[in-house]
C-alpha atoms as a PDB file:
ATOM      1  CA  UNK A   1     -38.882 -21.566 103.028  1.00  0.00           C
ATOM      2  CA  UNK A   2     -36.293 -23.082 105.259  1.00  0.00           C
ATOM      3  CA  UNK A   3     -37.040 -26.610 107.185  1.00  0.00           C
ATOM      4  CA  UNK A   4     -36.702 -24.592 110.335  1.00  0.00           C
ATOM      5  CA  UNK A   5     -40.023 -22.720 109.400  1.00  0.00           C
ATOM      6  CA  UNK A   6     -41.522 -25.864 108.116  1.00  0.00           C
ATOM      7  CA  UNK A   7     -42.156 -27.110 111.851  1.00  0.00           C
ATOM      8  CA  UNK A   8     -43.380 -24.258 112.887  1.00  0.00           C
ATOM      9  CA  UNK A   9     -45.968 -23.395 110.340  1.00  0.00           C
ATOM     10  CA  UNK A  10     -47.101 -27.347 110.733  1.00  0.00           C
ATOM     11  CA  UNK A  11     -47.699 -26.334 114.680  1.00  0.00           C
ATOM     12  CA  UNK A  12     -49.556 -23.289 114.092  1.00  0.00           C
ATOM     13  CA  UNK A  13     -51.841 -25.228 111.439  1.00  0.00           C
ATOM     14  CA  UNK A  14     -52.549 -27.573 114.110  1.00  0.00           C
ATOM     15  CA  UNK A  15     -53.621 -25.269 116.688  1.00  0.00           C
ATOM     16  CA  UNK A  16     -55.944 -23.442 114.561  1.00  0.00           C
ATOM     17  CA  UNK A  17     -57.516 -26.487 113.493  1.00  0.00           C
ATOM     18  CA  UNK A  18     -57.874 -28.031 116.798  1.00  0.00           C
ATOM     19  CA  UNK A  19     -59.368 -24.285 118.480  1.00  0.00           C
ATOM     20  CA  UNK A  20     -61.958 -24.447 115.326  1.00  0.00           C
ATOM     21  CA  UNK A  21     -62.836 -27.899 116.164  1.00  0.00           C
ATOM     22  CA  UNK A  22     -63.633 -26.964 119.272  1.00  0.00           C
ATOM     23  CA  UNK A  23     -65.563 -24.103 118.892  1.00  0.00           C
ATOM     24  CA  UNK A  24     -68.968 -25.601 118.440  1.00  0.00           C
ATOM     25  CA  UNK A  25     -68.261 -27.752 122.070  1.00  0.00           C
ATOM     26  CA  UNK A  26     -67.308 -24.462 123.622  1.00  0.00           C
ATOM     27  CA  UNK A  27     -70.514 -22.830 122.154  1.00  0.00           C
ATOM     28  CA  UNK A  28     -72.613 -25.296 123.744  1.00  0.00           C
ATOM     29  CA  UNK A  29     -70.584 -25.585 126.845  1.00  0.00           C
ATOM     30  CA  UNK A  30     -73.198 -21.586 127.403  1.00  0.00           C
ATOM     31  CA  UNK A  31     -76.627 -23.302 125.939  1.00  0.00           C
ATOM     32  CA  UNK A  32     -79.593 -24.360 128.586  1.00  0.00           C
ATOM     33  CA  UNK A  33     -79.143 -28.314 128.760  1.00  0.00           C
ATOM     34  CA  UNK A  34     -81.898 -30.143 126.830  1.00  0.00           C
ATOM     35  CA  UNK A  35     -80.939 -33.377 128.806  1.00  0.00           C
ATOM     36  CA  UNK A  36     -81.983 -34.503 132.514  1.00  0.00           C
ATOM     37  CA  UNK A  37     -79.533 -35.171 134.866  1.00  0.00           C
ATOM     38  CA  UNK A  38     -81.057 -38.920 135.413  1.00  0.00           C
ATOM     39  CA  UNK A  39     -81.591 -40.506 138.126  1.00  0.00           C
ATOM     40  CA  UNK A  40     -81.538 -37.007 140.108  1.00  0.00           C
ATOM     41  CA  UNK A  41     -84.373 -35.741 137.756  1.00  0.00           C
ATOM     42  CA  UNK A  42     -87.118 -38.328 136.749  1.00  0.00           C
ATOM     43  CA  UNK A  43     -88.793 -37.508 133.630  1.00  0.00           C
ATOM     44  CA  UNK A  44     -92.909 -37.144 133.342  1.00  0.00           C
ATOM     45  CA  UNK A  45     -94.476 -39.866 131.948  1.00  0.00           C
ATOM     46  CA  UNK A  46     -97.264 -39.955 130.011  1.00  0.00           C
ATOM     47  CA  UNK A  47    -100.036 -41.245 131.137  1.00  0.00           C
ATOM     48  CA  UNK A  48    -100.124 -44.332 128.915  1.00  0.00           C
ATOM     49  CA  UNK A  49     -96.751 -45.326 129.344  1.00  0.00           C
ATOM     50  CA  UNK A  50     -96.214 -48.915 129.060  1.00  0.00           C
ATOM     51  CA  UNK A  51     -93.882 -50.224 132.253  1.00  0.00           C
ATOM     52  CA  UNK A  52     -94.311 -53.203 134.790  1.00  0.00           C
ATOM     53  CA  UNK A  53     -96.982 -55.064 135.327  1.00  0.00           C
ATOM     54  CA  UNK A  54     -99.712 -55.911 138.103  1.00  0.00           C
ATOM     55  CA  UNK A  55    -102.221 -58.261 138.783  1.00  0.00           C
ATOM     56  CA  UNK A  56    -105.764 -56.029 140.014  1.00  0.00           C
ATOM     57  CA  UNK A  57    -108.417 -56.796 142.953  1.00  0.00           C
ATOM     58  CA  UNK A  58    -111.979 -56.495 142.883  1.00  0.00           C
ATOM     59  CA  UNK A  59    -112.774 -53.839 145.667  1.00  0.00           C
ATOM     60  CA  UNK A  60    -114.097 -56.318 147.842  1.00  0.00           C
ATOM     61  CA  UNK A  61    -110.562 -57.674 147.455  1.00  0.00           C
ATOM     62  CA  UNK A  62    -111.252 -60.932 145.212  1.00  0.00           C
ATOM     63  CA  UNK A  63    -108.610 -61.506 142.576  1.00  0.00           C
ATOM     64  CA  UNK A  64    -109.545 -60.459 139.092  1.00  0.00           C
ATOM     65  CA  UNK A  65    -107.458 -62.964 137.119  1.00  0.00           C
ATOM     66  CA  UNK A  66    -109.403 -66.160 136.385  1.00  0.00           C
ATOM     67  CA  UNK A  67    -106.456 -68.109 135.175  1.00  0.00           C
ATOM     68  CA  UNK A  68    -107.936 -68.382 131.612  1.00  0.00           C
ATOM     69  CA  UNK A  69    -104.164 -68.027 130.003  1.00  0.00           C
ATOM     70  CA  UNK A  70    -105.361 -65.398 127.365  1.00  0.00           C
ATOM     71  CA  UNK A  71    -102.074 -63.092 128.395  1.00  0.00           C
ATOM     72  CA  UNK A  72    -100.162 -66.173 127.542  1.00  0.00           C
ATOM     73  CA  UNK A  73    -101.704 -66.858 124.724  1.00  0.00           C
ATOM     74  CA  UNK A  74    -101.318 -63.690 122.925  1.00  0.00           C
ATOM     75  CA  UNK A  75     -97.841 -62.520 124.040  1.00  0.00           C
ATOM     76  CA  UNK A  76     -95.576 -61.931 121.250  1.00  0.00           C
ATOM     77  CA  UNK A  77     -92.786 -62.895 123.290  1.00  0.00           C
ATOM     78  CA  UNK A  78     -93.730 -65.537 125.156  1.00  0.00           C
ATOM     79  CA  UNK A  79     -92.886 -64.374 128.754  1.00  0.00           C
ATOM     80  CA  UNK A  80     -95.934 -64.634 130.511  1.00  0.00           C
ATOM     81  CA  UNK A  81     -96.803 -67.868 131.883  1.00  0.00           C
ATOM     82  CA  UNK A  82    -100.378 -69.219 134.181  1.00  0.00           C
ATOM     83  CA  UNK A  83    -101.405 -72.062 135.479  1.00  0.00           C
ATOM     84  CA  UNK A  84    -105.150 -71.679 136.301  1.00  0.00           C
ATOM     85  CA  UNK A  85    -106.876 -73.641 139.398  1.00  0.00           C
ATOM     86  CA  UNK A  86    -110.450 -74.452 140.581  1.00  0.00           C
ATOM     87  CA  UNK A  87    -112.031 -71.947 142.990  1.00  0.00           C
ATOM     88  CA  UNK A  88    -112.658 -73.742 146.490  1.00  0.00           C
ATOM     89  CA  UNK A  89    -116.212 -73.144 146.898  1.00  0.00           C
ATOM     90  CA  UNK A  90    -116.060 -72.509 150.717  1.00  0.00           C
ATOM     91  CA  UNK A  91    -113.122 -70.366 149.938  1.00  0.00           C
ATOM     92  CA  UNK A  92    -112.771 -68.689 146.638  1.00  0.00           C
ATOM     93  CA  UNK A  93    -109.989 -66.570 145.400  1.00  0.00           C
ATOM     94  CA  UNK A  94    -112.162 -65.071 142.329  1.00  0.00           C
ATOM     95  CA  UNK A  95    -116.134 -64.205 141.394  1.00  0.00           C
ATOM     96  CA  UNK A  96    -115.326 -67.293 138.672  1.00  0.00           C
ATOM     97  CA  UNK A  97    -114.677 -70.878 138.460  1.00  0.00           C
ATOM     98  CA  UNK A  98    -110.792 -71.118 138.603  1.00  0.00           C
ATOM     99  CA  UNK A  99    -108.301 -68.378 139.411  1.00  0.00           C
ATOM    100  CA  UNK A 100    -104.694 -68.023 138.807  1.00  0.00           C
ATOM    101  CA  UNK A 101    -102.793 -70.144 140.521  1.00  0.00           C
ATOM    102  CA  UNK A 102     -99.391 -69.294 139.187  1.00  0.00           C
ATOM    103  CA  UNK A 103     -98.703 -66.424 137.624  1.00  0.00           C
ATOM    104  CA  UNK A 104     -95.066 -65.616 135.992  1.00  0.00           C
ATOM    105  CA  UNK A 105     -93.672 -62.875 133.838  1.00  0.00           C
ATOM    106  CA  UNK A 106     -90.247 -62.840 132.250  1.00  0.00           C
ATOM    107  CA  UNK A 107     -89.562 -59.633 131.853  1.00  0.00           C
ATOM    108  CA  UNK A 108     -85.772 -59.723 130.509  1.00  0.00           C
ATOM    109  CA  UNK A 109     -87.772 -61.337 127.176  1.00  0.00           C
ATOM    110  CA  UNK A 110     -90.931 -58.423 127.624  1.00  0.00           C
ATOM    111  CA  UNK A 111     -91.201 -56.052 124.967  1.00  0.00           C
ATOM    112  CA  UNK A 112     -93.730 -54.001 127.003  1.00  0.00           C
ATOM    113  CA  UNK A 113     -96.431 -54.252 124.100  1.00  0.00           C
ATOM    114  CA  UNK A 114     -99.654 -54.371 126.124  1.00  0.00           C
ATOM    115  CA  UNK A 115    -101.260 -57.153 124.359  1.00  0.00           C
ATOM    116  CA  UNK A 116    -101.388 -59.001 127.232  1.00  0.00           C
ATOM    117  CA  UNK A 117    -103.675 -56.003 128.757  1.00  0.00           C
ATOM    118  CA  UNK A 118    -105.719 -56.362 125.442  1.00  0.00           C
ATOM    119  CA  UNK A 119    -106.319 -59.768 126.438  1.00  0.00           C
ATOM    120  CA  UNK A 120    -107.448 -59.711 129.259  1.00  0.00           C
ATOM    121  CA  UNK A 121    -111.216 -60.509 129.781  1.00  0.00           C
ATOM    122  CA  UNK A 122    -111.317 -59.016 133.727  1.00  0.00           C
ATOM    123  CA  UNK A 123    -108.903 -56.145 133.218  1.00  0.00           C
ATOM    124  CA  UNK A 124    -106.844 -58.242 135.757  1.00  0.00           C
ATOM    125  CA  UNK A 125    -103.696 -57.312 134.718  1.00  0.00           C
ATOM    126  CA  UNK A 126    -102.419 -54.030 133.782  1.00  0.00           C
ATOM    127  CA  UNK A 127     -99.286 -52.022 132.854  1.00  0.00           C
ATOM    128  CA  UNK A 128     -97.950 -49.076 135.738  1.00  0.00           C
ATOM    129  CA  UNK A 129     -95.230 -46.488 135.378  1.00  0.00           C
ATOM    130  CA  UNK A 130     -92.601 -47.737 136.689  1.00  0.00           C
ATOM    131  CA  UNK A 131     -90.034 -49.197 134.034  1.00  0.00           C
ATOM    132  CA  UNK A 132     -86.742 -49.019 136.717  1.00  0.00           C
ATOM    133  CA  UNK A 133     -86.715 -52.674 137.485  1.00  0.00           C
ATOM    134  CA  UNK A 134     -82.349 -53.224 136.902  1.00  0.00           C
ATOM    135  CA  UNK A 135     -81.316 -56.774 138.503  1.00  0.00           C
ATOM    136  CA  UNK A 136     -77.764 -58.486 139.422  1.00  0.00           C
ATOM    137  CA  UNK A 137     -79.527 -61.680 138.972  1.00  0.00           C
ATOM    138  CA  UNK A 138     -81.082 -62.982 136.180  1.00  0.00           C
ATOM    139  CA  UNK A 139     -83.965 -65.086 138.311  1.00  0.00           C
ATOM    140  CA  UNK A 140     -85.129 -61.489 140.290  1.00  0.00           C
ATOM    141  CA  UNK A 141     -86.309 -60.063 136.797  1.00  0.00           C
ATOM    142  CA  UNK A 142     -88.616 -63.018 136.860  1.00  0.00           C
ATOM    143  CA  UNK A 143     -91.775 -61.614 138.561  1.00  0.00           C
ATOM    144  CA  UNK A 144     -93.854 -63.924 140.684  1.00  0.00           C
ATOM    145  CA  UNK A 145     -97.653 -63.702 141.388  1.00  0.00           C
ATOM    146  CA  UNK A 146     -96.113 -62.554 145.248  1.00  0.00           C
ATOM    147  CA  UNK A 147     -94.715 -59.402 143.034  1.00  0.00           C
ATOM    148  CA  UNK A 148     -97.361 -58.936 140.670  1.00  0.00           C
ATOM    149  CA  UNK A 149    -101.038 -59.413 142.475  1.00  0.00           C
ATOM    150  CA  UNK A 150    -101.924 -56.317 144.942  1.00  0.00           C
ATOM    151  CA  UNK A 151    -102.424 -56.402 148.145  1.00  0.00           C
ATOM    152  CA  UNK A 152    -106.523 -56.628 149.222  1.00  0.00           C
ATOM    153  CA  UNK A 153    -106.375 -53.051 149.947  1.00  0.00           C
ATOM    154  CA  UNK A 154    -104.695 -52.213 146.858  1.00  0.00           C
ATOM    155  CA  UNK A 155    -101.336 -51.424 147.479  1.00  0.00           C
ATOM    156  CA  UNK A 156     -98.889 -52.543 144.859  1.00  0.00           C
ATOM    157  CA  UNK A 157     -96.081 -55.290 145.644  1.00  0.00           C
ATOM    158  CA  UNK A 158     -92.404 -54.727 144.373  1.00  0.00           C
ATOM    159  CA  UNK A 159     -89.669 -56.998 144.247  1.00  0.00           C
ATOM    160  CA  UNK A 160     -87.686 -54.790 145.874  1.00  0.00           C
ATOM    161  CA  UNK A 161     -89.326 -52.165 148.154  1.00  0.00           C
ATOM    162  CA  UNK A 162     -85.962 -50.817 149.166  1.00  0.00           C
ATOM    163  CA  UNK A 163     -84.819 -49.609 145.646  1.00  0.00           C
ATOM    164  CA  UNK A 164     -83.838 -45.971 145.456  1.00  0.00           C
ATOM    165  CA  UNK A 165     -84.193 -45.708 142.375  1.00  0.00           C
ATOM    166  CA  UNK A 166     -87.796 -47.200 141.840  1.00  0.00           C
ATOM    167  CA  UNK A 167     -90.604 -44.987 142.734  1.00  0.00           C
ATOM    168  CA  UNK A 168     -92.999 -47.185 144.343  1.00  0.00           C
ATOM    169  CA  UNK A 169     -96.489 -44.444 143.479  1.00  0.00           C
ATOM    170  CA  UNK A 170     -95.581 -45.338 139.847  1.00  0.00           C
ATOM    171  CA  UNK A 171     -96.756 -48.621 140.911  1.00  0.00           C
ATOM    172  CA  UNK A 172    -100.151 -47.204 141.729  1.00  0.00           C
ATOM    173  CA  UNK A 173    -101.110 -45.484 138.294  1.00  0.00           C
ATOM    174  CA  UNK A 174    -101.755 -49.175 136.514  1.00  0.00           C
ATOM    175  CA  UNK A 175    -103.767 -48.530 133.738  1.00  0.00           C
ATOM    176  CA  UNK A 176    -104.002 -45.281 132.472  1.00  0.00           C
ATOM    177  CA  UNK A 177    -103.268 -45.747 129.287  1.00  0.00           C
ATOM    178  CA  UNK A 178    -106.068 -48.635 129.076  1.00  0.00           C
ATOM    179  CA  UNK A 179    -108.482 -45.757 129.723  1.00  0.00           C
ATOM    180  CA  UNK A 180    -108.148 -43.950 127.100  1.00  0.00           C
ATOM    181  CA  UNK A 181    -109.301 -46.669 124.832  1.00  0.00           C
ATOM    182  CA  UNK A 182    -113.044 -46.148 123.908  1.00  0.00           C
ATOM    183  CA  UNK A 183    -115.181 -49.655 123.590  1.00  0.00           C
ATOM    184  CA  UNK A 184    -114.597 -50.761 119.820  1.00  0.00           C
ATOM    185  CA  UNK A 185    -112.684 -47.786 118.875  1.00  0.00           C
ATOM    186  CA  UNK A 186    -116.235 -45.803 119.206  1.00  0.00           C
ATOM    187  CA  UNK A 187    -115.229 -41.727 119.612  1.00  0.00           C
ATOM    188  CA  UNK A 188    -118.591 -41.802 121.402  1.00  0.00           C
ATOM    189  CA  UNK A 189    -117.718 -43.643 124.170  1.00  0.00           C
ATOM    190  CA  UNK A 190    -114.293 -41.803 125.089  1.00  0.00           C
ATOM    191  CA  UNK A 191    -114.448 -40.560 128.252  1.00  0.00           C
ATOM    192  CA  UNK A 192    -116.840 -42.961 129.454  1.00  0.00           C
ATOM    193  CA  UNK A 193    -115.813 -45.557 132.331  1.00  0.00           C
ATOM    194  CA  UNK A 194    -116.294 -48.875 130.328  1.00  0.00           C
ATOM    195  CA  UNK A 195    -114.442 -50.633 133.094  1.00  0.00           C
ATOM    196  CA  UNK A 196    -114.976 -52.432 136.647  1.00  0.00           C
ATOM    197  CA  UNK A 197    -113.835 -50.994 139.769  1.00  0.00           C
ATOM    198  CA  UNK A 198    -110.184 -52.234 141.364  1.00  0.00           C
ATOM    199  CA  UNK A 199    -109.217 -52.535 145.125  1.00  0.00           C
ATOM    200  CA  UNK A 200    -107.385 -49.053 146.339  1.00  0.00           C
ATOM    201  CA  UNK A 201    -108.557 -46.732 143.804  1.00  0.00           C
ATOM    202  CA  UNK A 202    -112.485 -47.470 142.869  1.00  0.00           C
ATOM    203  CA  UNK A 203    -113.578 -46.605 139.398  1.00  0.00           C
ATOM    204  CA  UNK A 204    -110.620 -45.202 137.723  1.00  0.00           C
ATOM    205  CA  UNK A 205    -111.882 -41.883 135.789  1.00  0.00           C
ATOM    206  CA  UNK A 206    -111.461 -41.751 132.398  1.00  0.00           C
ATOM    207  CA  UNK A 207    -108.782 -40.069 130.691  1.00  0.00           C
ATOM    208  CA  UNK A 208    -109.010 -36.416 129.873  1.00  0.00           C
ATOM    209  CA  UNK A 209    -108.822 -34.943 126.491  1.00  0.00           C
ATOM    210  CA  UNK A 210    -109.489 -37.766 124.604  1.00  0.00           C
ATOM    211  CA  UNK A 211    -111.852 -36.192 122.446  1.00  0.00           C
ATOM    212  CA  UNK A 212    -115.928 -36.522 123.073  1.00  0.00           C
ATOM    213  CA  UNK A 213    -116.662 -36.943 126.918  1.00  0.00           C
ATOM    214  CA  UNK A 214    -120.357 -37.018 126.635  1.00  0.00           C
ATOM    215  CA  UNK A 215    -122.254 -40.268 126.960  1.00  0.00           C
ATOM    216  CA  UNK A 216    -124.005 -41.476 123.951  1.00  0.00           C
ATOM    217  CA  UNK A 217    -127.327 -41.373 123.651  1.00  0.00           C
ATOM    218  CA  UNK A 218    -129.147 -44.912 123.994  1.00  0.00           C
ATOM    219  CA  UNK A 219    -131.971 -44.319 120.801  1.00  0.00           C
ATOM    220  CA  UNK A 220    -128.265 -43.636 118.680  1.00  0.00           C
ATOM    221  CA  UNK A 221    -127.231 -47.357 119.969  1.00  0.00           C
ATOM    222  CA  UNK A 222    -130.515 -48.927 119.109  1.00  0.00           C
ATOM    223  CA  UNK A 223    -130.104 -47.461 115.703  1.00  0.00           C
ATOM    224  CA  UNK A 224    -127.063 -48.978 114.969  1.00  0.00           C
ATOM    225  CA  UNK A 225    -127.944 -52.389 116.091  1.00  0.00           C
END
């Protein structure tokens, strides 16, 4: 073989490797897409997905949080902080003794866990869908109780109501992953309400296909006690 060829037959080697290489890309280039063109196409969540927070109402519009600092206390990652405060008798904010007067969460050190939700005695605070919460600024991702606490009539608060990208109705499904949870892990109480009614909504209904959805009989508790 002369050097001349040499060349030559290195070039053609080349090519054929590089058209082999690509034949699994151009093979796919003709597949349906498995991926979602994001933000243009949201994904479904589930419904106990575990994004932003927000601080309930009673229906009569009284705050649920009584500033007892149990969501502090329990967080993992020690991002939530409350300051609790005496009711004003003439005035109070909540059905108990002291209510929360400040109420911060960090959410750049969040891990989105839910304990916090666990926690709480009232069901005053609660996770939503919406998880799109990007900032320029490292004090916005620091939600207030302005952000977090409803409105009297329910309607959630968002740091920044003019976001394209944040879809403001995810605010409104706040704890349906809470509902699936059956008192004490007991299989006979799923799909039972075993919660208290919240401002804008009423008495959430449980969560479907959960397994048993009939109410257990009383005589069956007295037994077990």
């Amino acid at each position: 073989m002369s050097e001349a060829q040499q060349p030559q037959e290195d070039l053609f080697t080349i090519i054929g490797n590089l058209f082999r290489g690509m034949r699994v890309t151009w093979r796919q280039m003709f597949l349906p897409r498995v991926t979602t063109e994001y933000p243009k196409t949201m994904r479904e969540k589930p419904q106990r997905f575990h994004g932003r927070h927000v601080l309930n109402r009673y229906p009569d519009g009284m705050e649920k949080c009584i500033g007892c600092q149990l969501c502090a206390g329990v967080c993992p990652a020690q991002c939530i902080y409350v300051r609790g405060k005496d009711n004003d008798p003439a005035n109070p904010m909540s059905p108990g003794e002291r209510y929360g007067y400040v109420y911060e969460i960090n959410l750049l050190r969040c891990i989105f866990c839910g304990l916090c939700v666990e926690a709480c005695p009232t069901e005053a605070i609660t996770m939503t869908s919406l998880f799109e919460m990007s900032v320029t600024n490292r004090e916005d991702a620091i939600y207030t109780k302005k952000e977090l606490l409803v409105e009297p009539d329910g309607t959630p608060n968002h740091m920044f109501p003019d976001d394209e990208l944040a879809d403001l109705d995810e605010l409104r499904a706040a704890d349906g992953w809470m509902r699936a949870t059956a008192p004490q892990g007991r299989a006979a109480f799923q799909g039972v309400p075993g919660w208290t009614p919240s401002a804008g909504v009423g008495l959430r209904p449980p969560e479907a296909g959960q397994g048993n959805t009939v109410a257990p009989d009383p005589e069956d508790e007295e037994g077990d006690e």
